[in-house]
PDB file of N, CA and C in Angstrom:
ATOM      1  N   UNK A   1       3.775   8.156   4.363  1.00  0.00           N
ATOM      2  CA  UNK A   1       4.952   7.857   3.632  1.00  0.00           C
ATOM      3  C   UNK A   1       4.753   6.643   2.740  1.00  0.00           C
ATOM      4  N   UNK A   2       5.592   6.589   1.855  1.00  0.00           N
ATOM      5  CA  UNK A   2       5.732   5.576   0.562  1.00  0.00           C
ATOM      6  C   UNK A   2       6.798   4.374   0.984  1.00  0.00           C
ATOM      7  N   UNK A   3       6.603   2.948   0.997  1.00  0.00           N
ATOM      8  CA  UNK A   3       7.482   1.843   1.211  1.00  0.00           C
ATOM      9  C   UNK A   3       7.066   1.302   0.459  1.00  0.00           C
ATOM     10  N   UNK A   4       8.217   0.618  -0.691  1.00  0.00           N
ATOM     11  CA  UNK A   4       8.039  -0.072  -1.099  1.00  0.00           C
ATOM     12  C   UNK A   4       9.391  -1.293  -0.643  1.00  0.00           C
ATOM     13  N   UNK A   5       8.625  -2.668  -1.461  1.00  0.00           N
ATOM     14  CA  UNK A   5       9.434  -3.954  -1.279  1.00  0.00           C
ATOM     15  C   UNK A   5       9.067  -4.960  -2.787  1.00  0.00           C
ATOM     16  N   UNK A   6      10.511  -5.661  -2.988  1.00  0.00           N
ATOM     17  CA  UNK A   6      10.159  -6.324  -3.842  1.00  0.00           C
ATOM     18  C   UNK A   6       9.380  -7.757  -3.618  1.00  0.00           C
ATOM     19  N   UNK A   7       8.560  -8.957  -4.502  1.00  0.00           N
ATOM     20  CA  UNK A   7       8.101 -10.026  -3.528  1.00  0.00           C
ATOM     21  C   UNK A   7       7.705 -10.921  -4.898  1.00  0.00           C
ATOM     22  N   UNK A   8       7.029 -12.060  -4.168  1.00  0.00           N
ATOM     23  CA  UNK A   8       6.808 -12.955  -5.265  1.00  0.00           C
ATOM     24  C   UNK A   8       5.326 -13.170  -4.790  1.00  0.00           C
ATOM     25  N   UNK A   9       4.638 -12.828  -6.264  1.00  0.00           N
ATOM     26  CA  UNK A   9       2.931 -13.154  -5.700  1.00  0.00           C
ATOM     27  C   UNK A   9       2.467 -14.308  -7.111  1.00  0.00           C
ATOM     28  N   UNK A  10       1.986 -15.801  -6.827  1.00  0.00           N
ATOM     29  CA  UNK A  10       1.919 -16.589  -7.073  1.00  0.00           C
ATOM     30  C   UNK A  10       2.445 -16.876  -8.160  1.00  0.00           C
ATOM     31  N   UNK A  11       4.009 -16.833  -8.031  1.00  0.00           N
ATOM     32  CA  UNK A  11       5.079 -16.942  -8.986  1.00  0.00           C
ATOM     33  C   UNK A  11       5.917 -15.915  -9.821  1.00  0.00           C
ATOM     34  N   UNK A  12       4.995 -15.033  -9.693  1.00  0.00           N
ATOM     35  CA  UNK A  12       5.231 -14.135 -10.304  1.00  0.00           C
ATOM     36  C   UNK A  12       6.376 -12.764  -9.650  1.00  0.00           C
ATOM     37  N   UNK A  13       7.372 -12.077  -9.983  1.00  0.00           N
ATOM     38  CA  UNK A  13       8.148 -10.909  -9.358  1.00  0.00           C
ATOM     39  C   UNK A  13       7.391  -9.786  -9.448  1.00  0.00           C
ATOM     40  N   UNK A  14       7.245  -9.547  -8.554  1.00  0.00           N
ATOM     41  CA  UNK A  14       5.866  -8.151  -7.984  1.00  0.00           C
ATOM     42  C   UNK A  14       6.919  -7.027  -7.253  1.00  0.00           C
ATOM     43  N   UNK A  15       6.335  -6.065  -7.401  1.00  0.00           N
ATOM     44  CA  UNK A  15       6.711  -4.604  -6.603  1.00  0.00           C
ATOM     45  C   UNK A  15       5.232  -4.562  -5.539  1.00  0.00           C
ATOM     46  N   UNK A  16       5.442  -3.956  -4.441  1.00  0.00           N
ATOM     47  CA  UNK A  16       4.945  -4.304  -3.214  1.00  0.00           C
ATOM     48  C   UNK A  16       4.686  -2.236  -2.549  1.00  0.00           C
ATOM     49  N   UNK A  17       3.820  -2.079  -3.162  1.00  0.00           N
ATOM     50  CA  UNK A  17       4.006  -0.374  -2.235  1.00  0.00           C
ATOM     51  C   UNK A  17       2.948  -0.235  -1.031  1.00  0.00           C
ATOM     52  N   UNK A  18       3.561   0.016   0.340  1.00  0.00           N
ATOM     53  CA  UNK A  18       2.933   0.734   1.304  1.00  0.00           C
ATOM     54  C   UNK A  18       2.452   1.880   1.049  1.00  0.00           C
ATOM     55  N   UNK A  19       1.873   2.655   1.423  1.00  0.00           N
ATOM     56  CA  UNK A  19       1.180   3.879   1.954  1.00  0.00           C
ATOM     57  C   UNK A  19       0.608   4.385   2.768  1.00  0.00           C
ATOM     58  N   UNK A  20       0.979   5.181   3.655  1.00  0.00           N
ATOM     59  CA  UNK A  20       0.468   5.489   4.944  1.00  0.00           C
ATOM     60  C   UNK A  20       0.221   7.263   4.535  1.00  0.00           C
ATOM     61  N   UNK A  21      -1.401   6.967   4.797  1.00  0.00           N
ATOM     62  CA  UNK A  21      -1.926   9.031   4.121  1.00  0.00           C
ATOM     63  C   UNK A  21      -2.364   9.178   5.391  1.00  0.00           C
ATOM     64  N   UNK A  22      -1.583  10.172   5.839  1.00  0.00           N
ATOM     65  CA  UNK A  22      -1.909  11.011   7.687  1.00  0.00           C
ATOM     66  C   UNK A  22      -2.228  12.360   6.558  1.00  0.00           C
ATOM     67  N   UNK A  23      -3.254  12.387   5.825  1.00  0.00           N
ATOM     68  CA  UNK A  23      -3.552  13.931   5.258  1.00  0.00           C
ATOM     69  C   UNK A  23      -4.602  14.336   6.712  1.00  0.00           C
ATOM     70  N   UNK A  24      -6.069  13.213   7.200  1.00  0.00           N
ATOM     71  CA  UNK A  24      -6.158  13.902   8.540  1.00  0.00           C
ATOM     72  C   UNK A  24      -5.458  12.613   9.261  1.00  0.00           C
ATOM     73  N   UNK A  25      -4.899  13.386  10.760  1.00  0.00           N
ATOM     74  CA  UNK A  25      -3.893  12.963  11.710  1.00  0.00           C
ATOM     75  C   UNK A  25      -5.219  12.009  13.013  1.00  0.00           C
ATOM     76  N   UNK A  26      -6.248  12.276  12.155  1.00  0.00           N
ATOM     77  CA  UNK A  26      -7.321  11.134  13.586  1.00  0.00           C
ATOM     78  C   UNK A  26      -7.571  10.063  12.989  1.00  0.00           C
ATOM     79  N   UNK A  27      -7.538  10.457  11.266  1.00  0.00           N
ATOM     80  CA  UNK A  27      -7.784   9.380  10.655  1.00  0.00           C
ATOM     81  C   UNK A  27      -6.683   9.003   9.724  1.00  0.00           C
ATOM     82  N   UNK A  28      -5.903   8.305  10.035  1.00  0.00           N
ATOM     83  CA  UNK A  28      -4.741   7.777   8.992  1.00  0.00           C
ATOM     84  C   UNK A  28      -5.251   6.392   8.116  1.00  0.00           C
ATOM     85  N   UNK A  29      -4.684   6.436   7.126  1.00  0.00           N
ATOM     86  CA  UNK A  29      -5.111   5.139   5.937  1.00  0.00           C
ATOM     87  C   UNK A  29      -3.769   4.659   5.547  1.00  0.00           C
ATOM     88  N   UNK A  30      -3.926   3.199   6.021  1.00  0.00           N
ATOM     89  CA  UNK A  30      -3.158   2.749   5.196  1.00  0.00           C
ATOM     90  C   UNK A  30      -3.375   2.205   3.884  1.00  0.00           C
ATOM     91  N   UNK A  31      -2.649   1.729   2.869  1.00  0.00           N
ATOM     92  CA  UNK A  31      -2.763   1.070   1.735  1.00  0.00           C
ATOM     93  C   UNK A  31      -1.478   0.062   1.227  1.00  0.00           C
ATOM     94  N   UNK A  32      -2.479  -1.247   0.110  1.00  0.00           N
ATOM     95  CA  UNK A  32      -1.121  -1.265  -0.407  1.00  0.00           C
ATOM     96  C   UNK A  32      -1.614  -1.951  -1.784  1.00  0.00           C
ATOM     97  N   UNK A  33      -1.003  -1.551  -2.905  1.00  0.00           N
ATOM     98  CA  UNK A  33      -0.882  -1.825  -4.267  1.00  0.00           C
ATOM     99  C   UNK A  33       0.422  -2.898  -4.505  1.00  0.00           C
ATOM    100  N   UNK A  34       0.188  -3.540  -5.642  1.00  0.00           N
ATOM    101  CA  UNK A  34       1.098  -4.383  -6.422  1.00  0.00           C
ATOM    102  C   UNK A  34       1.084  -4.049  -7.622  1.00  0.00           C
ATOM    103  N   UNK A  35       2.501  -4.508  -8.220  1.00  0.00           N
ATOM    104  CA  UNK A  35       2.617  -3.863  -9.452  1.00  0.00           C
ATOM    105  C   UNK A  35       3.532  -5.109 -10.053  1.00  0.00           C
ATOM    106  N   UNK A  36       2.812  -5.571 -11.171  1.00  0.00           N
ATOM    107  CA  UNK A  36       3.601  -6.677 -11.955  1.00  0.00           C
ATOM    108  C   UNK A  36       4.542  -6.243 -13.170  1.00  0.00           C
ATOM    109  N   UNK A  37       4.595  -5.128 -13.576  1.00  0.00           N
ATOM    110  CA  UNK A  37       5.359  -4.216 -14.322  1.00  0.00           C
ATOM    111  C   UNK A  37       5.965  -3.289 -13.821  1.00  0.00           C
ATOM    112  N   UNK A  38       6.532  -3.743 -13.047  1.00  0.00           N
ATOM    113  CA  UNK A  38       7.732  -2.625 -12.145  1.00  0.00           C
ATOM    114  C   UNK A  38       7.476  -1.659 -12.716  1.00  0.00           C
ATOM    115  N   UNK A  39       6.180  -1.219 -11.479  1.00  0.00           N
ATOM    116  CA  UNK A  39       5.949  -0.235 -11.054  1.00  0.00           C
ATOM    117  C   UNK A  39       5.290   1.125 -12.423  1.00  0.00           C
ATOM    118  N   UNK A  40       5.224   0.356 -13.322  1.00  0.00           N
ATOM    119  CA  UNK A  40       4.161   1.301 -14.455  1.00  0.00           C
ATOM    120  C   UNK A  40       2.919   1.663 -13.897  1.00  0.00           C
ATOM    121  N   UNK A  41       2.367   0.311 -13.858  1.00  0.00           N
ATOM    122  CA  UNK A  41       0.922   0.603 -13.112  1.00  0.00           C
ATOM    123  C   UNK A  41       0.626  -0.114 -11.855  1.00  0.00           C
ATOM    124  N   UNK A  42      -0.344   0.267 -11.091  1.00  0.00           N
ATOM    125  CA  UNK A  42      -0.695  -0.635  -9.448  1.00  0.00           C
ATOM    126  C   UNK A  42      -2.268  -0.815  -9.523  1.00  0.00           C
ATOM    127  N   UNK A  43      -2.118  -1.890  -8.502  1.00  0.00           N
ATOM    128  CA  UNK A  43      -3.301  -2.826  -8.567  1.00  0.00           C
ATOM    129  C   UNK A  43      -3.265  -2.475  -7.109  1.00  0.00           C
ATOM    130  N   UNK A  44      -4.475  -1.582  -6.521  1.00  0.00           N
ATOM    131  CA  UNK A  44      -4.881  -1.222  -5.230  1.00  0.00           C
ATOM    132  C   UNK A  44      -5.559  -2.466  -4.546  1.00  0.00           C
ATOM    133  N   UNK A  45      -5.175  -3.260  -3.371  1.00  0.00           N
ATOM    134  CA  UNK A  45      -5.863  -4.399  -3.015  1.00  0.00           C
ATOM    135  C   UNK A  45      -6.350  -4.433  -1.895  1.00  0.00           C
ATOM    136  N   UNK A  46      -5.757  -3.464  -1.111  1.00  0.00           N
ATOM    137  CA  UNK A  46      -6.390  -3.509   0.771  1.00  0.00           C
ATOM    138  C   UNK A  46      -6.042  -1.295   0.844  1.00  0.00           C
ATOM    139  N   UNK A  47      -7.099  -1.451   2.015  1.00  0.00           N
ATOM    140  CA  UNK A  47      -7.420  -0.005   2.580  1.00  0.00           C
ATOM    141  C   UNK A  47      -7.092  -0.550   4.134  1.00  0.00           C
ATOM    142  N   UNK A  48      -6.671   0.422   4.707  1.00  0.00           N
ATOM    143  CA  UNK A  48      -7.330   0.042   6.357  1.00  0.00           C
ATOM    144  C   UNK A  48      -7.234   1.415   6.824  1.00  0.00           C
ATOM    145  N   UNK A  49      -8.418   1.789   7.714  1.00  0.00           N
ATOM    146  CA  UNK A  49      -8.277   2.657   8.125  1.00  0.00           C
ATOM    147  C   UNK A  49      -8.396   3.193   9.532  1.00  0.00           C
ATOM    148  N   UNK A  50      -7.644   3.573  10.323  1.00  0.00           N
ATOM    149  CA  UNK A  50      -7.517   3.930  11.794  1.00  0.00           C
ATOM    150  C   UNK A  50      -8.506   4.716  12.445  1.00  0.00           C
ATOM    151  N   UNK A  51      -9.087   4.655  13.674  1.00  0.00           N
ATOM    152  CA  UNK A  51      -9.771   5.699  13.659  1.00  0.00           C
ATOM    153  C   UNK A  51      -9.240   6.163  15.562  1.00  0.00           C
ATOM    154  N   UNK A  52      -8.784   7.540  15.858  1.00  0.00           N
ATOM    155  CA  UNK A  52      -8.355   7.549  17.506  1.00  0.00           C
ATOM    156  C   UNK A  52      -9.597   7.426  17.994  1.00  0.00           C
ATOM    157  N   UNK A  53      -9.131   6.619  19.061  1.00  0.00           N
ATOM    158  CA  UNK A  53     -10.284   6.092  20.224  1.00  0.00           C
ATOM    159  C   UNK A  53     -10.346   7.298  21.352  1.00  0.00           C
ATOM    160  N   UNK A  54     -11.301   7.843  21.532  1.00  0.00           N
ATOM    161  CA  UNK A  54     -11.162   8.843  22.282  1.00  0.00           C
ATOM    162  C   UNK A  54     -12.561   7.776  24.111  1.00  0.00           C
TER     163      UNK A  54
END
């Protein structure tokens, strides 16, 4: 799913989007982009990715 939040990144008014891709369900990714032009374009800055512990 898609979350976004509004925020302030070193002064500046930023758009803030989560992303959570369960496309596979062992391996989910999160993400999150910023966007200094509400939301025209995003600046991808962190990945993380899960892996089940079996």
């Amino acid at each position: 799913g898609k979350f976004y939040a509004r925020d302030v990144f070193q002064g500046k008014d930023i758009i803030v989007l989560f992303n959570w891709d369960k496309t596979n369900p062992d391996v989910p990714i999160w993400s999150q982009a910023f966007s200094l032009d509400n939301g025209k374009t995003w600046e991808w800055n962190w990945y993380m990715t899960a892996y089940r512990q079996t």
